[in-house]
C-alpha atoms as a PDB file:
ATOM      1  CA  UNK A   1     134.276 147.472  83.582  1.00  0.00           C
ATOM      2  CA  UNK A   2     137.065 149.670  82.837  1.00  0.00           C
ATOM      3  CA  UNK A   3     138.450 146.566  80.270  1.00  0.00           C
ATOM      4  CA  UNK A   4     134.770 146.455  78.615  1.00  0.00           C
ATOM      5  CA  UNK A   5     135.171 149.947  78.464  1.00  0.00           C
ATOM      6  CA  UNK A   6     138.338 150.338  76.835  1.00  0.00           C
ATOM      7  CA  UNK A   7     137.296 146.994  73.658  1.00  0.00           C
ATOM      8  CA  UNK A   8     134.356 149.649  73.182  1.00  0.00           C
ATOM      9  CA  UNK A   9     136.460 152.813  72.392  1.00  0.00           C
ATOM     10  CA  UNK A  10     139.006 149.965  70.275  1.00  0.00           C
ATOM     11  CA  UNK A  11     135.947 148.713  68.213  1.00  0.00           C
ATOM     12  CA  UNK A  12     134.307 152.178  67.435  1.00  0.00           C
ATOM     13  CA  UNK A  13     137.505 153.418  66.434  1.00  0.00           C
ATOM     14  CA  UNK A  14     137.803 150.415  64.047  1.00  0.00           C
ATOM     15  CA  UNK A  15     134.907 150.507  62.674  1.00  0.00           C
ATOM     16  CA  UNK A  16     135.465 154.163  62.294  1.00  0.00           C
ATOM     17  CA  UNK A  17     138.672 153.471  59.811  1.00  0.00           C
ATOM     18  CA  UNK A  18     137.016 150.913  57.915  1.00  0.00           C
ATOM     19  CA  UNK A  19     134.260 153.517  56.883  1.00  0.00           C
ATOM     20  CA  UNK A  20     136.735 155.929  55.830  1.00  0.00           C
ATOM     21  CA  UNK A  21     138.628 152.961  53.541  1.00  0.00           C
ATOM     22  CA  UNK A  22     135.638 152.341  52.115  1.00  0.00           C
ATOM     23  CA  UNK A  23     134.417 155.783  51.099  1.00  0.00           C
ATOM     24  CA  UNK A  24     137.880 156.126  49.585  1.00  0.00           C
ATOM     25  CA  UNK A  25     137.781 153.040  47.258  1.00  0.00           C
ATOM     26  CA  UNK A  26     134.965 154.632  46.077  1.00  0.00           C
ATOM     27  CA  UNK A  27     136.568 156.407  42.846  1.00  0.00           C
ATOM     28  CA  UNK A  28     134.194 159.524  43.025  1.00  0.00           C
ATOM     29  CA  UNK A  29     135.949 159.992  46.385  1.00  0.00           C
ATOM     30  CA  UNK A  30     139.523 159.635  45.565  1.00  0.00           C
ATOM     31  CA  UNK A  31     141.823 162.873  45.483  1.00  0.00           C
ATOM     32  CA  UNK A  32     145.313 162.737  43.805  1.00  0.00           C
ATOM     33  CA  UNK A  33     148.196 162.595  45.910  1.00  0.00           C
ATOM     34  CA  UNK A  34     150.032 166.255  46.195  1.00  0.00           C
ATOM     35  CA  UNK A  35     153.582 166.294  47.633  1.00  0.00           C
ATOM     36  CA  UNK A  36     155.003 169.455  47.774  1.00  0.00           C
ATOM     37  CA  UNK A  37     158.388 171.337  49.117  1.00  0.00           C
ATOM     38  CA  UNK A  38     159.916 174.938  48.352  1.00  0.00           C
ATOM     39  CA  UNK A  39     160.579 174.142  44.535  1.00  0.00           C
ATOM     40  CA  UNK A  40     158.741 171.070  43.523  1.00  0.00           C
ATOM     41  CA  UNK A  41     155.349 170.115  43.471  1.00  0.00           C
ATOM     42  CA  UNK A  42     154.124 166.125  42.892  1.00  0.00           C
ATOM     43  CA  UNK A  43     151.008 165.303  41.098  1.00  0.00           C
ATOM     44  CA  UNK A  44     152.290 161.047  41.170  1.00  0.00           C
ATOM     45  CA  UNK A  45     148.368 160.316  39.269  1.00  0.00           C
ATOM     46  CA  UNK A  46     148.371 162.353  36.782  1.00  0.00           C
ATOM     47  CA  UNK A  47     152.408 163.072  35.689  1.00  0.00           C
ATOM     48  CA  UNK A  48     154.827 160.505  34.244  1.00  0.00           C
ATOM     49  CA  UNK A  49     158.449 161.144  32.616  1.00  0.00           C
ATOM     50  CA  UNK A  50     160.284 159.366  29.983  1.00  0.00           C
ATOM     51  CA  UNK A  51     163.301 156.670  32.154  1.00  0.00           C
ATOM     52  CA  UNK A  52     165.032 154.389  30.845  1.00  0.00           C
ATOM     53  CA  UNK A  53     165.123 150.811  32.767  1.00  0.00           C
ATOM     54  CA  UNK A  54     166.801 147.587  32.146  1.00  0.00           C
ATOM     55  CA  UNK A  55     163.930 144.903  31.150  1.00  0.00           C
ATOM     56  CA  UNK A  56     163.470 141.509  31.524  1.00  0.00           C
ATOM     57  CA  UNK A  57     165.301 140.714  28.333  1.00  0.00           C
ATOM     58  CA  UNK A  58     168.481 142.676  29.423  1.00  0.00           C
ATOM     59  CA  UNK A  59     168.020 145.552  27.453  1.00  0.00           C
ATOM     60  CA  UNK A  60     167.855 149.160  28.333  1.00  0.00           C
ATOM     61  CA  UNK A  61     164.160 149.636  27.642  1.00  0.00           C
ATOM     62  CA  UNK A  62     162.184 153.103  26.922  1.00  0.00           C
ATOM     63  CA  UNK A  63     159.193 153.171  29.697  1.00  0.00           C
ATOM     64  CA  UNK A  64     157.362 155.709  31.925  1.00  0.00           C
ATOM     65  CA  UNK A  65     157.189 156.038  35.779  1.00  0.00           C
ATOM     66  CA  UNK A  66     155.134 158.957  37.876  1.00  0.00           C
ATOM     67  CA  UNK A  67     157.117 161.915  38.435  1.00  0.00           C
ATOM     68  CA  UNK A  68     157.278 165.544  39.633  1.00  0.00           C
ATOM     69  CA  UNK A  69     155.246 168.239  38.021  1.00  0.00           C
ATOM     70  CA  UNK A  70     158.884 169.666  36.972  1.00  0.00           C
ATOM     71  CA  UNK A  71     161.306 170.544  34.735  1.00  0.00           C
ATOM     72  CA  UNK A  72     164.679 170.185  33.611  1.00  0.00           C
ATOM     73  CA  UNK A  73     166.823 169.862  36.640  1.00  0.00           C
ATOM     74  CA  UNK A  74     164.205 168.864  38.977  1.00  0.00           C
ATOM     75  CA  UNK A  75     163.190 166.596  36.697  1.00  0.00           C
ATOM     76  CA  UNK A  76     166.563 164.842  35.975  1.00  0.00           C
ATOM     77  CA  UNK A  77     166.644 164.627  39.965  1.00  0.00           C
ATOM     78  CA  UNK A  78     163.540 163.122  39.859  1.00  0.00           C
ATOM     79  CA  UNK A  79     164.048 160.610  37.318  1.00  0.00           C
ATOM     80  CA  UNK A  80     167.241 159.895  38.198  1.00  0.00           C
ATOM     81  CA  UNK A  81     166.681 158.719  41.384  1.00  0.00           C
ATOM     82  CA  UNK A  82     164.153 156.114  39.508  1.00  0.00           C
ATOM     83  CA  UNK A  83     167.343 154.580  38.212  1.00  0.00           C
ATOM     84  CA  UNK A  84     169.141 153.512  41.854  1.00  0.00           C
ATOM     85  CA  UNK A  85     168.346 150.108  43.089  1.00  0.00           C
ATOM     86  CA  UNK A  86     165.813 150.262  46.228  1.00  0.00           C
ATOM     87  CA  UNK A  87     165.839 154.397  45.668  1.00  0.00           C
ATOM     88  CA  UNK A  88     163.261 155.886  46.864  1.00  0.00           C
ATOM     89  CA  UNK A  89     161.287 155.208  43.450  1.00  0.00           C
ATOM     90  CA  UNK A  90     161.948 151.622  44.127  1.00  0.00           C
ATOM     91  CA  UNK A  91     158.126 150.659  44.849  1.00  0.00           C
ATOM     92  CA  UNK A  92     156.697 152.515  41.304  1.00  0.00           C
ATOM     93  CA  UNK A  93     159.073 150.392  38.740  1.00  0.00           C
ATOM     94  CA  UNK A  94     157.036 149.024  36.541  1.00  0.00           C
ATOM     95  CA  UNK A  95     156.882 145.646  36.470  1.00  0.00           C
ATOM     96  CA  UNK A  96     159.249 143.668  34.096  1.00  0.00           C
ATOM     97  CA  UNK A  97     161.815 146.530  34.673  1.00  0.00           C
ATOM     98  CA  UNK A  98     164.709 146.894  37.157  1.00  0.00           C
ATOM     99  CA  UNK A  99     166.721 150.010  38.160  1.00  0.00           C
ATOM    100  CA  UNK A 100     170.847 149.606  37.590  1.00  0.00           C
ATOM    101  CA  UNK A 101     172.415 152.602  39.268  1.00  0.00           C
ATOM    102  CA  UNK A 102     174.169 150.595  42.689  1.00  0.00           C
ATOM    103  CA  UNK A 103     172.256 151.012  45.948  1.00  0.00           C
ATOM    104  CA  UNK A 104     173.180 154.039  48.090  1.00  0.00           C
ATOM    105  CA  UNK A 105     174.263 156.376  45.102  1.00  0.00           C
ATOM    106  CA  UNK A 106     172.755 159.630  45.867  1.00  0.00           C
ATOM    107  CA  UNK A 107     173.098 163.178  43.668  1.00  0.00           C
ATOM    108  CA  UNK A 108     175.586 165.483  44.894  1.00  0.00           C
ATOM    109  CA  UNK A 109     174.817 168.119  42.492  1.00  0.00           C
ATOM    110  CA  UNK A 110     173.246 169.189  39.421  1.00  0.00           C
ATOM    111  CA  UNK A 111     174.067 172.084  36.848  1.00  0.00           C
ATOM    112  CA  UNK A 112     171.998 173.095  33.381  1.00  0.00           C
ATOM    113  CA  UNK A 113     174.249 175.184  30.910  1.00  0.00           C
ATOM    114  CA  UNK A 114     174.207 175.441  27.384  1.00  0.00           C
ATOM    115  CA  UNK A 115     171.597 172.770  27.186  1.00  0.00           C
ATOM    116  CA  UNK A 116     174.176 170.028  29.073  1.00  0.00           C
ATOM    117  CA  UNK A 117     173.357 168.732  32.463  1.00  0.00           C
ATOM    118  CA  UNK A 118     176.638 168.171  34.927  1.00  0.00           C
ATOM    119  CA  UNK A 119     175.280 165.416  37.771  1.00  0.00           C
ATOM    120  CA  UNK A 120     177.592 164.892  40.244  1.00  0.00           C
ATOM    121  CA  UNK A 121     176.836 161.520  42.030  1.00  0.00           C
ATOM    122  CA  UNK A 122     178.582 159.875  44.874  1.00  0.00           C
ATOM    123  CA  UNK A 123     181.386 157.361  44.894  1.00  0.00           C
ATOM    124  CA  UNK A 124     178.516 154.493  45.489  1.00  0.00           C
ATOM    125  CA  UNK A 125     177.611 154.588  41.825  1.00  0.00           C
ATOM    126  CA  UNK A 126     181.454 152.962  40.827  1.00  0.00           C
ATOM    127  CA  UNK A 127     180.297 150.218  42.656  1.00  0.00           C
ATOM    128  CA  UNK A 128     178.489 148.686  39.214  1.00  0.00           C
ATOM    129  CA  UNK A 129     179.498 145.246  38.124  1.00  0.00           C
ATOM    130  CA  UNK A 130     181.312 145.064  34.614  1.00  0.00           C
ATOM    131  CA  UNK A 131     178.603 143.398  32.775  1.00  0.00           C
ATOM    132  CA  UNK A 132     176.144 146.193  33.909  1.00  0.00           C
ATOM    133  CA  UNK A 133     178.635 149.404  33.688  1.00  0.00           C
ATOM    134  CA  UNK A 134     177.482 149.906  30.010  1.00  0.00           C
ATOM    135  CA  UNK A 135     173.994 149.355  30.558  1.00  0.00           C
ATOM    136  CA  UNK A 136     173.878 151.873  33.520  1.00  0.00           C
ATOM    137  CA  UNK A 137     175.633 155.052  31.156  1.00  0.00           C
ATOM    138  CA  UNK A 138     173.187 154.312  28.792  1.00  0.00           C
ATOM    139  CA  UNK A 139     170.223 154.803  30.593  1.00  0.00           C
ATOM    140  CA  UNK A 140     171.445 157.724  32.237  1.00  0.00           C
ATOM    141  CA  UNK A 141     172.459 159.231  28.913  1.00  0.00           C
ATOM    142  CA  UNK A 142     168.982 158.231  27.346  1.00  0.00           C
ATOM    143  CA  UNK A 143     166.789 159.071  30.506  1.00  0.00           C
ATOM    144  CA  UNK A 144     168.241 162.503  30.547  1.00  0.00           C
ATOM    145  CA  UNK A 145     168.325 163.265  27.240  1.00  0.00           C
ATOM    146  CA  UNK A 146     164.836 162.875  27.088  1.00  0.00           C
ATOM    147  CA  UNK A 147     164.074 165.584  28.875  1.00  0.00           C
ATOM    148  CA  UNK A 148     163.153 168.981  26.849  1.00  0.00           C
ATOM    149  CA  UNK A 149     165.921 171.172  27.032  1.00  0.00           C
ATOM    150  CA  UNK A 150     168.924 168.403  27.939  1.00  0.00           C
ATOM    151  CA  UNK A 151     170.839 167.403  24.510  1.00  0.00           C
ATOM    152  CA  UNK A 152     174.153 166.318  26.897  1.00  0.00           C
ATOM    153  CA  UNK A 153     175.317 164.987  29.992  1.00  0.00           C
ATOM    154  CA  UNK A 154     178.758 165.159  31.547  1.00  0.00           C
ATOM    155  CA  UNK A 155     178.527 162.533  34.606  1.00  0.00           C
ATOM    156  CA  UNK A 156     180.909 163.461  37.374  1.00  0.00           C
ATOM    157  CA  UNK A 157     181.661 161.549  40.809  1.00  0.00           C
ATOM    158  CA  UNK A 158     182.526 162.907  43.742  1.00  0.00           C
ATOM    159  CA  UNK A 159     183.767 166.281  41.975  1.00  0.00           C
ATOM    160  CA  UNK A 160     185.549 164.310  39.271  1.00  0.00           C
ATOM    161  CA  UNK A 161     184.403 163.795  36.088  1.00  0.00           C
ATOM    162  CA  UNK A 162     184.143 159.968  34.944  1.00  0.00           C
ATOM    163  CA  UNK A 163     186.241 159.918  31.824  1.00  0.00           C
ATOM    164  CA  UNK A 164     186.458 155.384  32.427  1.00  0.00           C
ATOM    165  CA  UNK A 165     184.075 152.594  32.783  1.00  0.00           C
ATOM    166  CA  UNK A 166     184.016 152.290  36.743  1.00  0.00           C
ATOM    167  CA  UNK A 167     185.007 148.136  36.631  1.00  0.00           C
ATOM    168  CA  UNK A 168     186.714 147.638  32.649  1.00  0.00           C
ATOM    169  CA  UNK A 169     188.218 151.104  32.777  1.00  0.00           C
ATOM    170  CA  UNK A 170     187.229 151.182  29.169  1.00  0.00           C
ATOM    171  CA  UNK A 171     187.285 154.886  28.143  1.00  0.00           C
ATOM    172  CA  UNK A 172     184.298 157.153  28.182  1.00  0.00           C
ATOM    173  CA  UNK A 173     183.960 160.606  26.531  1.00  0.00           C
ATOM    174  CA  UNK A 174     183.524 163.430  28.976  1.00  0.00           C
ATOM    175  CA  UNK A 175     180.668 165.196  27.018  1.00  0.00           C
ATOM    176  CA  UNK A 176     177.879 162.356  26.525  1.00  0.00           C
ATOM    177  CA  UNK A 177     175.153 162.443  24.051  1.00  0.00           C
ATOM    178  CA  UNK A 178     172.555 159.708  21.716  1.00  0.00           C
ATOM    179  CA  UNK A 179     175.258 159.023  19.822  1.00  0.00           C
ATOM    180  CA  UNK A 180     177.048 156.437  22.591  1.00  0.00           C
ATOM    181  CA  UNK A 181     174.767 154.452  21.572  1.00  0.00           C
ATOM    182  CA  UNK A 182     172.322 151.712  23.457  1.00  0.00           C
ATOM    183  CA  UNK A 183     171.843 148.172  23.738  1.00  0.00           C
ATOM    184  CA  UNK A 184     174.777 147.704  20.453  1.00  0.00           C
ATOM    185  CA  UNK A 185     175.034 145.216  17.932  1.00  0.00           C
ATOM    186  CA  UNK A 186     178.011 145.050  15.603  1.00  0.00           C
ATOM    187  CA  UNK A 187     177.627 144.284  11.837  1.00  0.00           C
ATOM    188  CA  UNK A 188     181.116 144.927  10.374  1.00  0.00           C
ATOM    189  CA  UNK A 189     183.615 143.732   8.022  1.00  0.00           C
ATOM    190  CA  UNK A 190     186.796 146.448   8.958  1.00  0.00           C
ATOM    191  CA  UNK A 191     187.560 148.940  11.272  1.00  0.00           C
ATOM    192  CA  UNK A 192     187.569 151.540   8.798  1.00  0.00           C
ATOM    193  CA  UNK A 193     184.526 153.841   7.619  1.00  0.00           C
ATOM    194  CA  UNK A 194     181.892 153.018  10.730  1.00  0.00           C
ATOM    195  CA  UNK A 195     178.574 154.894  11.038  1.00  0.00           C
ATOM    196  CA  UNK A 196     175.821 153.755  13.293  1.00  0.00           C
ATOM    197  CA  UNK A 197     171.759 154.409  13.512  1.00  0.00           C
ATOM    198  CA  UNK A 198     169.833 153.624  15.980  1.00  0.00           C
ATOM    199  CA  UNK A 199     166.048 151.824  15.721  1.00  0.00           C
ATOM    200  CA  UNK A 200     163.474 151.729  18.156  1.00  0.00           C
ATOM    201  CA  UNK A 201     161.614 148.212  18.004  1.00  0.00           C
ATOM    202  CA  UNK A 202     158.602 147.135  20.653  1.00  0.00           C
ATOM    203  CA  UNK A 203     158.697 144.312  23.281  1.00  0.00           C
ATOM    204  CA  UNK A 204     156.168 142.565  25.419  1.00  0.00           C
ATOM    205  CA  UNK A 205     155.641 141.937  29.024  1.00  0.00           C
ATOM    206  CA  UNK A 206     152.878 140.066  29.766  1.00  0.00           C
ATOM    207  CA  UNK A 207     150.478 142.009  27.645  1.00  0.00           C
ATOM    208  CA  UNK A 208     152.188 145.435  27.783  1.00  0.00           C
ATOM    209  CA  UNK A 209     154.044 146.996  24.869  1.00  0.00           C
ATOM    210  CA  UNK A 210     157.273 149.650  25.220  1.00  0.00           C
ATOM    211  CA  UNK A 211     160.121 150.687  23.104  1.00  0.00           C
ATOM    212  CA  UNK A 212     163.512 149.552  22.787  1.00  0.00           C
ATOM    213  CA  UNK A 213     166.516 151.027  20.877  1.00  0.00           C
ATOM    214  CA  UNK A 214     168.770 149.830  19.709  1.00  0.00           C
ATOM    215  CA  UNK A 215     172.423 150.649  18.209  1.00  0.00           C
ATOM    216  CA  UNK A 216     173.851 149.283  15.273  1.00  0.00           C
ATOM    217  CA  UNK A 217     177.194 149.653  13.870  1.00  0.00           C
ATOM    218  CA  UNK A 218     178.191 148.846  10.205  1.00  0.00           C
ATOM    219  CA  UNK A 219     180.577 149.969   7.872  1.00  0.00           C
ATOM    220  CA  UNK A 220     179.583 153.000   5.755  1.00  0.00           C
ATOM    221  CA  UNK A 221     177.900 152.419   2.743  1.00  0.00           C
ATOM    222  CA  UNK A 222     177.538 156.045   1.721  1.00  0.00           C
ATOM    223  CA  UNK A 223     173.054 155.023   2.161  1.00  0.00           C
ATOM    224  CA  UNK A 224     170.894 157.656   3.409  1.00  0.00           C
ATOM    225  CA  UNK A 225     170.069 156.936   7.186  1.00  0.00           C
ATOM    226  CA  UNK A 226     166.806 157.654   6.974  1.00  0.00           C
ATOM    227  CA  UNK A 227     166.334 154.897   4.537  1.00  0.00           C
ATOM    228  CA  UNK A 228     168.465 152.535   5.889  1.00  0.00           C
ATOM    229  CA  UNK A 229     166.140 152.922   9.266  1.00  0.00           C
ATOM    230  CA  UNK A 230     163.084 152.125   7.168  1.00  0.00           C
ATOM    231  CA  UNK A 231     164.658 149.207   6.175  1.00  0.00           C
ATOM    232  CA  UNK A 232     165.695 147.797   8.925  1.00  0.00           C
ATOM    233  CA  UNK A 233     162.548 148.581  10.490  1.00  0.00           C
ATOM    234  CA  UNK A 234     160.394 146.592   7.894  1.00  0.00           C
ATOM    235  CA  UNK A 235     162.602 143.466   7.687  1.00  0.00           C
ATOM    236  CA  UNK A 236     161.928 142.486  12.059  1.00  0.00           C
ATOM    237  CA  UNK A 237     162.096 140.547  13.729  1.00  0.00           C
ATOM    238  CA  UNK A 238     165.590 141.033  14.425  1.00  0.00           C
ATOM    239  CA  UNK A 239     167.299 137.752  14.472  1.00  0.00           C
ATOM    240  CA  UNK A 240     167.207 135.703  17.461  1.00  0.00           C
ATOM    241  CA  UNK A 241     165.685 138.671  19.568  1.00  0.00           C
ATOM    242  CA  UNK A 242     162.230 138.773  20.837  1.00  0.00           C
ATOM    243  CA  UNK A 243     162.349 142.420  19.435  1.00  0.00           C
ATOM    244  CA  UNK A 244     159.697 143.542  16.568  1.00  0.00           C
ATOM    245  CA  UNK A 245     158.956 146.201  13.891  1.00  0.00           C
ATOM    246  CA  UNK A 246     155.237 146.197  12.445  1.00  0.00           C
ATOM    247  CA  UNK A 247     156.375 147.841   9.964  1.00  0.00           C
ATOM    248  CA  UNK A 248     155.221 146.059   6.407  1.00  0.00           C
ATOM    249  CA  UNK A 249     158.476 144.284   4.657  1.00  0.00           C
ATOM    250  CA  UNK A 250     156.958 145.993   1.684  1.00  0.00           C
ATOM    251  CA  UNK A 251     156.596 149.138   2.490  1.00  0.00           C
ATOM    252  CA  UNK A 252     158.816 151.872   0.617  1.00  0.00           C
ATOM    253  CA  UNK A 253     159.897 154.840   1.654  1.00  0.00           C
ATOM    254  CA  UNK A 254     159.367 157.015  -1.464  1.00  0.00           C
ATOM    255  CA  UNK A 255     161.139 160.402  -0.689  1.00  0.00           C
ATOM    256  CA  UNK A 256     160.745 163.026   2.991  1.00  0.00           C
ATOM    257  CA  UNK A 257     161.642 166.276   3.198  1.00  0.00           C
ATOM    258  CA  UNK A 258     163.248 168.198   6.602  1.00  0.00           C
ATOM    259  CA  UNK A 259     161.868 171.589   6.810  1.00  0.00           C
ATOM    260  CA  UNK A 260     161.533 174.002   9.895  1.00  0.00           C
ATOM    261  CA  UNK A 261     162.196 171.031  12.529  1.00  0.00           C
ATOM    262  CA  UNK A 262     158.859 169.252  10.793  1.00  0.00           C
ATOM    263  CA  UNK A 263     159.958 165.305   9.028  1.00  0.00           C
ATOM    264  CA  UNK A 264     158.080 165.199   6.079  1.00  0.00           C
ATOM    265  CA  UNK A 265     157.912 160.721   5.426  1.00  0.00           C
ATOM    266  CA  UNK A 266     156.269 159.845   2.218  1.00  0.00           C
ATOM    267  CA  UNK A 267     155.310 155.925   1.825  1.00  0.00           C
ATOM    268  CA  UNK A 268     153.563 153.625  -0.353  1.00  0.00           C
ATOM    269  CA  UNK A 269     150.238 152.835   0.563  1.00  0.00           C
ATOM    270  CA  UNK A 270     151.533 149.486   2.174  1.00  0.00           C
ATOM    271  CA  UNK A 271     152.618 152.228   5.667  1.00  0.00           C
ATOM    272  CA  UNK A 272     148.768 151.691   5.920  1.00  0.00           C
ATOM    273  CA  UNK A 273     147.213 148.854   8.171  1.00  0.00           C
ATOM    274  CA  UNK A 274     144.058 149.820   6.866  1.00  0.00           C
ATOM    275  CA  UNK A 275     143.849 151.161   3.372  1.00  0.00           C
ATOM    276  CA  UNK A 276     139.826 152.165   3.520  1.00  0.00           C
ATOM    277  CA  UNK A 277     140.747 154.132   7.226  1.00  0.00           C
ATOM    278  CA  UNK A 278     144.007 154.678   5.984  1.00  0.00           C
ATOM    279  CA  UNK A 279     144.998 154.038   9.800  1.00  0.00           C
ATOM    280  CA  UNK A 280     148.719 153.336  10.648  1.00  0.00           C
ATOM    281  CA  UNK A 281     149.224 151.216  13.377  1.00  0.00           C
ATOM    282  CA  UNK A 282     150.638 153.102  16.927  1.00  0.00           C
ATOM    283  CA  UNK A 283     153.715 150.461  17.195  1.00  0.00           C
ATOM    284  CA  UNK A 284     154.746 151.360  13.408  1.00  0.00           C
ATOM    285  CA  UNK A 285     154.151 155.366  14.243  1.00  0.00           C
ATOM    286  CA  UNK A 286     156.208 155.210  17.208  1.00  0.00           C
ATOM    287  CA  UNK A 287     159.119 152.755  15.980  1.00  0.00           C
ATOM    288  CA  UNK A 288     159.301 155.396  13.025  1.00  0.00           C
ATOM    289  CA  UNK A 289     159.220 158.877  14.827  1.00  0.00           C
ATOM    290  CA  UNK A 290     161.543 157.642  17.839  1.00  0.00           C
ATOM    291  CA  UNK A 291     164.051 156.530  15.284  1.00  0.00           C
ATOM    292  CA  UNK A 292     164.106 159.421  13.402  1.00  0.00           C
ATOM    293  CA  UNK A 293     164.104 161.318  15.439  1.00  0.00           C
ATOM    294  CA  UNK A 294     167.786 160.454  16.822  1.00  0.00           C
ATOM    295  CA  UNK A 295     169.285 161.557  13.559  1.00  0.00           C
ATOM    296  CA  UNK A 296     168.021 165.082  13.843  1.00  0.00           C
ATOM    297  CA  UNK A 297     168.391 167.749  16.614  1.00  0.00           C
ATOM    298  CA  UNK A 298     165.516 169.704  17.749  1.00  0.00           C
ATOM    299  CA  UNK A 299     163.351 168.195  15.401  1.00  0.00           C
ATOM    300  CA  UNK A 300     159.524 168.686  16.654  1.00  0.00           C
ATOM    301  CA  UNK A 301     157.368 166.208  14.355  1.00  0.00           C
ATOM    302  CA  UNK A 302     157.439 163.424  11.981  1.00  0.00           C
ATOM    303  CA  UNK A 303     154.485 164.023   9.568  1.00  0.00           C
ATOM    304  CA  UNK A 304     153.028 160.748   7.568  1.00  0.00           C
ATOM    305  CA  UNK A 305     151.940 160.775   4.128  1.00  0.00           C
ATOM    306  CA  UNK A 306     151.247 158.165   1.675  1.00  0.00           C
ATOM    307  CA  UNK A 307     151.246 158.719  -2.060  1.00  0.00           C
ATOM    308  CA  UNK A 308     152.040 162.871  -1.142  1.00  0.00           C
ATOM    309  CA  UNK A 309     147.842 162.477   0.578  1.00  0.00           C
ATOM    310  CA  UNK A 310     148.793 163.486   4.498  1.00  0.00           C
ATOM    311  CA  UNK A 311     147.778 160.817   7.103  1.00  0.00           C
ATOM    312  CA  UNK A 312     149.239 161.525  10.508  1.00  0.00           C
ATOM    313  CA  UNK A 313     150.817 163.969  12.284  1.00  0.00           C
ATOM    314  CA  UNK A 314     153.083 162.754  14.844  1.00  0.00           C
ATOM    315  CA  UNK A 315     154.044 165.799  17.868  1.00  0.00           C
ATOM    316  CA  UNK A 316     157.488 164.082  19.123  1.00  0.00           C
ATOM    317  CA  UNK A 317     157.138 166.313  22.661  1.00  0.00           C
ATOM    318  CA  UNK A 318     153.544 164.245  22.442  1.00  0.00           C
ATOM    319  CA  UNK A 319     155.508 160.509  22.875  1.00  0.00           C
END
């Protein structure tokens, strides 16, 4: 009796839970998931931040993952830990993308002056093979830096700060900004006169598009950089990459104009993917503002006009 008893209570009780699953899958019944401590609140359904992830293809790729409703420090915590292999971010990756920090680095401390983040992380993170080393500074720089309010990153471990690749010892400035550059390619003829830009182009996994940039070096040829990025934007793919620009190989960049932290782009009507509309196509506004906006500091929006008629407004805090 007392056994008979006892399946009862057990199959109330799970019938019990499988009403309540069901009444949540209903979407009318779902709540978001708050998380909250002294100084942070988590909204994970409705907040993402910028990160920047290695992809399938090997390159340090622009992407989004849930976050903290935060800011600034919190948020480069936050992020951050998105980057360490099986961190506690480790099941909201997207997928395609892998984290490259070493397993077991945690944050020892954080400071925000002067617009430049000091992170202090633990003597785990030297652990990073030399093939990835590179990879990993860059998408700390990059994942930072996106954040409003962080233009530059000094990266310290264990109270030290990391002036050397951990494995090729291969020196590293103390004060680190954009301009290390990302996923690098090398076009040059001497050592003398180098400049770089750096160009945002999209890639596919299964059927989802995201950003990647990407650093080239050349040898100066006195050409404006904002041209030169328009350029090299409409003559993708790049070669032997399964990177691409949407940009029209005809289109012409006829003049801009910088004024009050507002880009001012003026194209040919070829910019246009559909000249009755006169829509532009979201891959070629994002490859543009992105790149752009690495040559400029605190620059707000890229504005789109063709033949001086205004046709988008781009809000870079908006990407």
């Amino acid at each position: 009796m007392l056994k008979r008893f006892s399946m009862k209570k057990i199959m109330v009780a799970s019938c019990a839970v499988l009403i309540l699953l069901v009444i949540y899958l209903i979407p009318d019944n779902r709540r978001d998931i708050n998380l909250s401590n002294d100084s942070v609140t988590y909204d994970y359904n409705n907040v993402v931040g910028t990160i920047y992830l290695v992809d399938s293809d090997d390159y340090v790729a622009r992407t989004v993952i849930p976050t903290c409703k935060c800011e600034k420090k919190d948020l480069a915590e936050d992020l951050i830990e998105g980057l360490v292999i099986g961190g506690s971010k480790s099941n909201i990756i997207p997928n395609g993308f892998r984290s490259i920090i070493p397993p077991g680095t945690s944050i020892l401390s954080l400071d925000l002056t002067d617009k430049i983040l000091t992170i202090d992380f633990s003597k785990e993170i030297l652990d990073v093979s030399e093939n990835e080393e590179e990879k990993m500074i860059e998408a700390i720089i990059y994942t930072l830096t996106s954040i409003d309010g962080i233009d530059k990153v000094i990266i310290k471990v264990e109270g030290e700060v990391l002036t050397n690749l951990p494995s090729s010892k291969k020196m590293l400035p103390s004060v680190l900004d954009k301009s290390y550059g990302v996923n690098k390619t090398y076009d040059l003829v001497t050592t003398n006169d180098i400049e770089s830009y750096t160009m945002y182009y999209v890639n596919k996994y299964n059927d989802n598009e995201y950003y990647v940039p990407v650093t080239k070096y050349v040898n100066s040829t006195g050409e404006d950089k904002i041209k030169v990025i328009i350029k090299e934007l409409s003559s993708s793919p790049i070669y032997e990459t399964n990177l691409m620009s949407y940009l029209n190989a005809s289109t012409e960049l006829i003049d801009y104009e910088l004024s009050d932290k507002s880009l001012k782009l003026n194209f040919n009507e070829l910019l246009l993917n559909d000249l009755d509309s006169k829509n532009i196509l979201e891959e070629v506004i994002y490859t543009v503002s992105l790149s752009v906006d690495n040559i400029y500091d605190d620059l707000e929006e890229v504005v789109f006009y063709v033949n001086n008629e205004e046709v988008y407004d781009m809000n870079l805090k908006e990407i």
